[in-house]
Protein backbone atom coordinates (compact mmCIF):
# COMPACT_ATOMS: atom_id res chain seq x y z
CA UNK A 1 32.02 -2.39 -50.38
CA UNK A 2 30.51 1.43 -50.86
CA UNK A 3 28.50 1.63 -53.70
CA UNK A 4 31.05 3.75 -56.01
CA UNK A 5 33.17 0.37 -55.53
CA UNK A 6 30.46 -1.22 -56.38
CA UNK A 7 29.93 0.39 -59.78
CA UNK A 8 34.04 0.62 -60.18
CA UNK A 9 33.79 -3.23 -60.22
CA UNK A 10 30.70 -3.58 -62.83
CA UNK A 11 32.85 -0.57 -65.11
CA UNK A 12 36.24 -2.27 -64.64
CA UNK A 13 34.42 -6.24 -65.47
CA UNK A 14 32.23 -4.39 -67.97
CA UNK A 15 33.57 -1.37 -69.86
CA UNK A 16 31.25 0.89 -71.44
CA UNK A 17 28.23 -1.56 -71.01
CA UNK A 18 28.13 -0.45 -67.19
CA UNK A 19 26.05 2.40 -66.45
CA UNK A 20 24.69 4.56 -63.93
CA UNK A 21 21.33 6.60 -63.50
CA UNK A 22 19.89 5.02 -66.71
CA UNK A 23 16.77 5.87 -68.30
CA UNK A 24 14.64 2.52 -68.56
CA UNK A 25 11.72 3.93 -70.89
CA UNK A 26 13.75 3.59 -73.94
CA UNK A 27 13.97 0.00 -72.79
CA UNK A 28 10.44 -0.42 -72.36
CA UNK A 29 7.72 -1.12 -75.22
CA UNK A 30 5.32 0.92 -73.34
CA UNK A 31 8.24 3.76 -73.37
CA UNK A 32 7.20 5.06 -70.08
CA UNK A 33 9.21 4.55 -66.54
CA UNK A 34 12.50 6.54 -64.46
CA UNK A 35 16.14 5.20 -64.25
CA UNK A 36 17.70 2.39 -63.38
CA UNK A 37 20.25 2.93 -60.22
CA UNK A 38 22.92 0.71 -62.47
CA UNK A 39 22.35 -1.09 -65.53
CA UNK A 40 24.30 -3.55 -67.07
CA UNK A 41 24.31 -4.93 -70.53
CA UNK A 42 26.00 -8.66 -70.68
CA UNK A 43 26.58 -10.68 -73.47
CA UNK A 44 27.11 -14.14 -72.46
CA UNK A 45 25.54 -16.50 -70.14
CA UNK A 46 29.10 -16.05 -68.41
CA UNK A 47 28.56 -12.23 -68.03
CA UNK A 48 25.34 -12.77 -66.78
CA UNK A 49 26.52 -14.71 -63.96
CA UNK A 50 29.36 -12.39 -62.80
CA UNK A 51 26.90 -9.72 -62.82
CA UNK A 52 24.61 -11.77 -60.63
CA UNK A 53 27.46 -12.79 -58.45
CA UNK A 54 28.84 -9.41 -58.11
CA UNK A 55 25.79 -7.79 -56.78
CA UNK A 56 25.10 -11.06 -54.59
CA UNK A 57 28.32 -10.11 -52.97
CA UNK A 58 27.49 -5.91 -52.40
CA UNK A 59 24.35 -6.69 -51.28
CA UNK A 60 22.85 -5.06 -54.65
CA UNK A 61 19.31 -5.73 -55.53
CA UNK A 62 18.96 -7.11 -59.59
CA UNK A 63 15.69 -6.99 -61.75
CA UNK A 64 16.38 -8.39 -64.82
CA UNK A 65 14.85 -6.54 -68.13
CA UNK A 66 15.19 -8.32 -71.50
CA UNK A 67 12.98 -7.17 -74.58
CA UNK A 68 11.35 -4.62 -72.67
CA UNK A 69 7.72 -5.70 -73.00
CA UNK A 70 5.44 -6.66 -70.80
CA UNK A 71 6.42 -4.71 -68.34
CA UNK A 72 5.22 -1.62 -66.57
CA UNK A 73 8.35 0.63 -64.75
CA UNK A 74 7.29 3.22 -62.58
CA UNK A 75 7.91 6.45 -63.01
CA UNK A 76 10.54 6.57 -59.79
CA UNK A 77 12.67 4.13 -61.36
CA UNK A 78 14.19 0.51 -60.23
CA UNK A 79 16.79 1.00 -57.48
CA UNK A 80 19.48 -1.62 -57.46
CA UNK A 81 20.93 -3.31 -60.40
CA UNK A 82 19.19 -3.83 -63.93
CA UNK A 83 20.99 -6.49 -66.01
CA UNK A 84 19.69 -6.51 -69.56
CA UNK A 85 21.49 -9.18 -71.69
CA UNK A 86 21.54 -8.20 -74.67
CA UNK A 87 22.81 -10.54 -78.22
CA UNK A 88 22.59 -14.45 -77.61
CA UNK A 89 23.14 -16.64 -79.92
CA UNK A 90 20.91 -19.86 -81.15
CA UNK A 91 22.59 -23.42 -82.16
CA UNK A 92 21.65 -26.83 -82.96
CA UNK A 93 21.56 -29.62 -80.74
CA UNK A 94 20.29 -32.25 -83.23
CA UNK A 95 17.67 -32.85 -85.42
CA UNK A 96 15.34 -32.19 -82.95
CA UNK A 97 16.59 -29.58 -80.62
CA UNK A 98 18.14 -25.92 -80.70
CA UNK A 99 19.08 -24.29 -77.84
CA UNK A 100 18.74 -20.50 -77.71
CA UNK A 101 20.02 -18.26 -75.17
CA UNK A 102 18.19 -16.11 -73.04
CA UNK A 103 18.72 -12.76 -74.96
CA UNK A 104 17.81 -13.75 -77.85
CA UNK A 105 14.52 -12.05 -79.11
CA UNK A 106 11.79 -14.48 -79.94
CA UNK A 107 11.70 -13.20 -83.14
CA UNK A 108 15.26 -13.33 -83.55
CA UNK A 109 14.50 -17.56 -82.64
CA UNK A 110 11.47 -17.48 -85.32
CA UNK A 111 13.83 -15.98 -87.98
CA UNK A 112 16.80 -18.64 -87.00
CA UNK A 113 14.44 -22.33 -87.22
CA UNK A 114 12.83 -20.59 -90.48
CA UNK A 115 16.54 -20.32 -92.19
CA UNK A 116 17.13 -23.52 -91.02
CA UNK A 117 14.09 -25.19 -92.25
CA UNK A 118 13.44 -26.39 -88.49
CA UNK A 119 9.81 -26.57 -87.91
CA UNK A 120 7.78 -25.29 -84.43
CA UNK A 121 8.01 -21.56 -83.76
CA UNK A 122 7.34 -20.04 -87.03
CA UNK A 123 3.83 -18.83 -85.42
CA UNK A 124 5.30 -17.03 -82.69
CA UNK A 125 6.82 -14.37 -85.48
CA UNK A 126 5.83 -10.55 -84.06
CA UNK A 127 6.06 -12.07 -80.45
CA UNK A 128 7.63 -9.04 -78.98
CA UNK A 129 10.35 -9.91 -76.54
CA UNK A 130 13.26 -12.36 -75.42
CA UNK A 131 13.57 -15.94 -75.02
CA UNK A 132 14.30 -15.15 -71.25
CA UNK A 133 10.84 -13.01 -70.85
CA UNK A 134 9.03 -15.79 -72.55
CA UNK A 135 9.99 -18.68 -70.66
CA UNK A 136 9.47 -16.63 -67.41
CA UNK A 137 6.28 -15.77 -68.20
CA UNK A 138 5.41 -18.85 -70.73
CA UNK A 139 3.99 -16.58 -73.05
CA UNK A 140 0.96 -17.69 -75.10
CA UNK A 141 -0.18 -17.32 -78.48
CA UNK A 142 -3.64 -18.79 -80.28
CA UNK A 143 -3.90 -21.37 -77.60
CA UNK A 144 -0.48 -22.48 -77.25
CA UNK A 145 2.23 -21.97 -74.80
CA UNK A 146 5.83 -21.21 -74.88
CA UNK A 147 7.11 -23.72 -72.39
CA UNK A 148 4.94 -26.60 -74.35
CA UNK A 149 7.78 -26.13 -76.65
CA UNK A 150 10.56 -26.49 -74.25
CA UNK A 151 12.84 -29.85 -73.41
CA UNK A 152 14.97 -27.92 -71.09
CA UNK A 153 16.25 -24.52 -69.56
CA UNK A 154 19.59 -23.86 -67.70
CA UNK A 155 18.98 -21.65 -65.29
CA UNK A 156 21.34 -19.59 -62.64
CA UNK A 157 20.04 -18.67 -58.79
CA UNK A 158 20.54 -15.17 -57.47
CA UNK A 159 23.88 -16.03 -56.29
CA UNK A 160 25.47 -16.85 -60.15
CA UNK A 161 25.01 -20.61 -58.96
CA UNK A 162 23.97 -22.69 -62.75
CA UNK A 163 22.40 -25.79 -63.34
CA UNK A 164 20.34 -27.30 -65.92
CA UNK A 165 16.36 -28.31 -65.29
CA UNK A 166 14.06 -30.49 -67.45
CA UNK A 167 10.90 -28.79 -68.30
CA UNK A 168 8.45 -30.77 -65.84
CA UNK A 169 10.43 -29.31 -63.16
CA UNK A 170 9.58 -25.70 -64.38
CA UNK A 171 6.14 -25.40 -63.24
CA UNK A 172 5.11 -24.02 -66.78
CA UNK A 173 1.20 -23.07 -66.58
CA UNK A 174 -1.13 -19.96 -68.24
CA UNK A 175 1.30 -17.04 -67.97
CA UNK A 176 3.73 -18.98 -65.40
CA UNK A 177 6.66 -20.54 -64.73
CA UNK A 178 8.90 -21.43 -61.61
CA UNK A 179 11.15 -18.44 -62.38
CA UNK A 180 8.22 -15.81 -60.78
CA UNK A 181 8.69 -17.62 -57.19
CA UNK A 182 12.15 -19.02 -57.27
CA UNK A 183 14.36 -15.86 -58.02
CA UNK A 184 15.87 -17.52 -60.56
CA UNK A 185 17.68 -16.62 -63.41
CA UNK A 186 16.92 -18.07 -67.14
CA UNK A 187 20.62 -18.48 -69.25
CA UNK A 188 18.90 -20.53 -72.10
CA UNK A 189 16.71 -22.93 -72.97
CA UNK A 190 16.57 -26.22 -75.79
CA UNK A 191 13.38 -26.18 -77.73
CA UNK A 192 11.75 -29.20 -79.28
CA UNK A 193 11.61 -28.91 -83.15
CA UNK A 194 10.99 -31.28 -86.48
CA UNK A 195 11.93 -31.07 -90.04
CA UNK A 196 10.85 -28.16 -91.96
CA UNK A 197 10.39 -26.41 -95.60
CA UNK A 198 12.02 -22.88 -94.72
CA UNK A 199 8.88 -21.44 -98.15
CA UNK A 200 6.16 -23.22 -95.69
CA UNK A 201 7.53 -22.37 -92.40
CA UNK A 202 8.23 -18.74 -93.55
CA UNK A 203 4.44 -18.75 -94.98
CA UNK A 204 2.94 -19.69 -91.75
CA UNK A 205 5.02 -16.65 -90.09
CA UNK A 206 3.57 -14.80 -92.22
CA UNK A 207 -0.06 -15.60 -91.27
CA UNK A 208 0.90 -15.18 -88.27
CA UNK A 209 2.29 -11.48 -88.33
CA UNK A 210 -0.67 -10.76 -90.54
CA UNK A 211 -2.84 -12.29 -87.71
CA UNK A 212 -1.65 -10.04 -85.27
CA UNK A 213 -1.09 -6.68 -87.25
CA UNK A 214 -5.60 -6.92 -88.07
CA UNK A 215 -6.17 -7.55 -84.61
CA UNK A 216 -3.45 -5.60 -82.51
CA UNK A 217 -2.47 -1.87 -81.92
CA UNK A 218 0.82 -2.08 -83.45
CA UNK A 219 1.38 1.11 -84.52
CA UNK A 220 1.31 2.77 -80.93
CA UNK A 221 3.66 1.88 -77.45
CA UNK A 222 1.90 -1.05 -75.71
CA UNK A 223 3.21 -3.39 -73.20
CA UNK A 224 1.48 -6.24 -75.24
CA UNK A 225 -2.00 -8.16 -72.79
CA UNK A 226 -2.66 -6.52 -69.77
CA UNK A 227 -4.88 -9.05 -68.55
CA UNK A 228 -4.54 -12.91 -68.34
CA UNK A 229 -7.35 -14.53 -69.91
CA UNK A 230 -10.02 -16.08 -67.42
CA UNK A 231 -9.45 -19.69 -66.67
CA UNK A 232 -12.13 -22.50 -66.50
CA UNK A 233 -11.98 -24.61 -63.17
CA UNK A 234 -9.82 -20.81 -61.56
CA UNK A 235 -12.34 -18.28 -62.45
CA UNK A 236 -16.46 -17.68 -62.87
CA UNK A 237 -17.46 -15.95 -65.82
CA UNK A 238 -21.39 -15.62 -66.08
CA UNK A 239 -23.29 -17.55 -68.61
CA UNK A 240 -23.30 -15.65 -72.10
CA UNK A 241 -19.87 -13.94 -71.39
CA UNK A 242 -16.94 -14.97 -73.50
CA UNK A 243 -13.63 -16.49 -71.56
CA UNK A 244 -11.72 -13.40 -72.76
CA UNK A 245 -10.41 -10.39 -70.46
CA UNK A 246 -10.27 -8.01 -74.25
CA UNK A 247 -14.18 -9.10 -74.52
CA UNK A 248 -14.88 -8.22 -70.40
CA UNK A 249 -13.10 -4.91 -70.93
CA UNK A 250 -14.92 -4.14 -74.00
CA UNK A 251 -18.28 -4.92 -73.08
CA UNK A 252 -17.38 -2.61 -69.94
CA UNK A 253 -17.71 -0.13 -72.07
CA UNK A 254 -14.30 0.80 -71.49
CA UNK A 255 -12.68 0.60 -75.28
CA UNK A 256 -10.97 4.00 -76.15
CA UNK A 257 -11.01 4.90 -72.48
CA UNK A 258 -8.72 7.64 -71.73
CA UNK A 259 -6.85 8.58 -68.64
CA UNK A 260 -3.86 11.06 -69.07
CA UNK A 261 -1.90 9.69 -71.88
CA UNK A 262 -2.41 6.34 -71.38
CA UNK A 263 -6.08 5.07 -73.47
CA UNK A 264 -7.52 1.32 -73.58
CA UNK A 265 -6.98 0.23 -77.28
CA UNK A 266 -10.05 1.03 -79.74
CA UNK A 267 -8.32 -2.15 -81.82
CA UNK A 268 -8.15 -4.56 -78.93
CA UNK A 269 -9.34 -3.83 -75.17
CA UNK A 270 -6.82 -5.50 -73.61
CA UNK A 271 -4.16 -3.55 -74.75
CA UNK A 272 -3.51 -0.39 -72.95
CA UNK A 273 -1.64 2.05 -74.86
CA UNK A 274 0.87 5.10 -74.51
CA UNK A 275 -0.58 8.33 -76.85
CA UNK A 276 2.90 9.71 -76.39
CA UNK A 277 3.12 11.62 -73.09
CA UNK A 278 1.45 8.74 -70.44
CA UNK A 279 3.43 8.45 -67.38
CA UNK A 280 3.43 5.04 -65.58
CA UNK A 281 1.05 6.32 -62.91
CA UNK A 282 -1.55 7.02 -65.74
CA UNK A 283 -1.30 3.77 -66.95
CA UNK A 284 -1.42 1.80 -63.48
CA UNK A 285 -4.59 3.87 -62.84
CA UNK A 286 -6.20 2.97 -66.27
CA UNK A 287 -5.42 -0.56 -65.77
CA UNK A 288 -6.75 -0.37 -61.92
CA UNK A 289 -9.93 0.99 -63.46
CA UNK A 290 -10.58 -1.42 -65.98
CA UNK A 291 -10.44 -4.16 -63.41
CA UNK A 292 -12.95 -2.78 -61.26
CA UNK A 293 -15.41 -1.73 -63.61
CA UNK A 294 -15.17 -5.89 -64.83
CA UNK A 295 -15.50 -6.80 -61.47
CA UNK A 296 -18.22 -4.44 -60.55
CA UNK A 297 -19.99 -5.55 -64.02
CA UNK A 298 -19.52 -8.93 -64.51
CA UNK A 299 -18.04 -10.47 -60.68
CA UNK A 300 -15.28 -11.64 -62.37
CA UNK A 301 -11.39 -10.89 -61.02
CA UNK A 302 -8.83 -9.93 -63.86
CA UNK A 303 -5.46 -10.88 -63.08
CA UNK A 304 -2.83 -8.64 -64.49
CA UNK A 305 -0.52 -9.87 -67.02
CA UNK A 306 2.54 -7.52 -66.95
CA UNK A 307 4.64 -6.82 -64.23
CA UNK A 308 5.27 -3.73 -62.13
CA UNK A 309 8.56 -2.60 -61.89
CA UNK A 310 9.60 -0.47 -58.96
CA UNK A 311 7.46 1.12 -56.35
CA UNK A 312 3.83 1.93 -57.36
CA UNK A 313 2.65 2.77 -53.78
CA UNK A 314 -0.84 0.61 -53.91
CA UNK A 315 1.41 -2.50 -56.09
CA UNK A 316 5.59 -3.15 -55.35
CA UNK A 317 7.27 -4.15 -58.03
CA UNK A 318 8.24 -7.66 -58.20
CA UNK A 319 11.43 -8.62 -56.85
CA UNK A 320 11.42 -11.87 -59.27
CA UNK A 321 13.00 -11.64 -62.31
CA UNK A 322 11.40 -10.20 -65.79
CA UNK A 323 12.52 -10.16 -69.31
């Protein structure tokens, strides 16, 4: 199969939600990064499978792009095949579990168990992103983890191959899951909920947006965290020295650093943000800089939090895939 087949199949299985030479930094929070070879815009977990299966079968390399944050895409572009479901829907199990599918935003969830006076995500309201991105990388929030929340996932392998896995079998950690090794594919996942008044639940998501807009740069394009948080019995952080990669940044000196159009947040130091005309190699340099000035400071190795998107030269783009 040439490649024009290849794209005649996506356009003739897809329609108008098949593209070529797309633009990802609409796509992106950070609004920065080049086209997409293909790009393809599923529905359904169904959809999502064919897509996988199609480019499984032309040889086609597939990054997966959900929400768009977290995420850095360089400025050459993904080559391959960028699926980006988009709608999902969210329904109830029973009384204690929803399932939602992978393209659903997270906010999209929040709004869904508030209306339905189920109880257990209403803090996660402004997390930016999909269900899929969040399970992959088991997004955190004021202690807590995504995947603490989780009963199950159904997940499909690189091939369009499904099956359904219970959460101990998803390796869910600080910022990880299975999905970052295995290649694999999140569809959707059941979440663990209780009984809930929708006037308290939408009260604490409240709090919880008001939390965020005080203490994050909101207003400008971020990718969210750069940095994962130092962890005790993983890391060394000298004596005095909060466990927080914002705080090792900060006291860097580094807070309102600028380089090019990318700047480290003067509201929150680990946030790295686009003034309007960054490129992606301004903000990979910013973000290499603020790890070695905390490691030529303080000793202590930040691990990024995002992930790189194409070819960076010094950092490859993962070929797991990202929401």
């Amino acid at each position: 199969m040439t490649m024009d087949d290849f794209f005649d199949t996506l356009q003739t299985t897809f329609g108008d939600r098949a593209r070529r030479d797309v633009s990802l930094a609409p796509l992106t929070t950070f609004r920065v990064g080049g086209p997409a070879d293909w790009l393809v815009e599923p529905i359904t977990s169904d959809e999502i499978i064919t897509a996988l299966r199609l480019a499984s079968e032309a040889g086609v390399a597939v990054t997966m792009l959900g929400g768009g944050s977290n995420v850095l895409v360089s400025d050459e572009g993904v080559r391959g095949l960028v699926i980006r479901p988009r709608g999902g829907r969210v329904s109830r199990i029973d009384v204690m579990h929803i399932r939602a599918d992978a393209a659903v935003t997270i906010n999209g969830l929040v709004r869904w168990t508030i209306h339905h006076g189920c109880a257990g995500l209403e803090a996660w309201a402004g997390t930016p992103g999909t269900v899929g991105g969040g399970i992959y990388g088991n997004a955190h929030f004021g202690g807590r983890l995504l995947g603490d929340l989780v009963a199950a996932v159904r997940i499909a392998s690189r091939n369009g191959a499904s099956s359904d896995v219970a959460r101990d079998a998803m390796g869910f950690a600080y910022d990880r899951s299975r999905l970052q090794k295995s290649g694999e594919v999140l569809l959707s996942a059941v979440f663990r909920v209780s009984a809930g008044e929708p006037t308290a639940l939408r009260a604490a998501a409240r709090k919880s947006l008001a939390f965020r807009k005080g203490t994050q740069p909101l207003e400008s394009p971020s990718a969210g965290c750069i940095f994962q948080n130092p962890e005790p019995g993983r890391d060394s952080v000298p004596g005095g020295l909060p466990w927080s990669a914002g705080a090792l940044v900060d006291r860097a000196g580094l807070k309102g650093l600028t380089l090019g159009g990318a700047r480290v947040s003067p509201t929150h130091a680990n946030f790295i943000v686009n003034d309007g005309h960054a490129t992606a190699r301004d903000i990979r340099q910013l973000i290499t800089q603020c790890r070695d000035a905390v490691h030529a400071r303080f000793g202590v190795e930040l691990r990024e939090e995002i992930v790189y998107l194409g070819d960076f030269g010094d950092v490859r783009g993962k070929p797991d895939p990202t929401y």
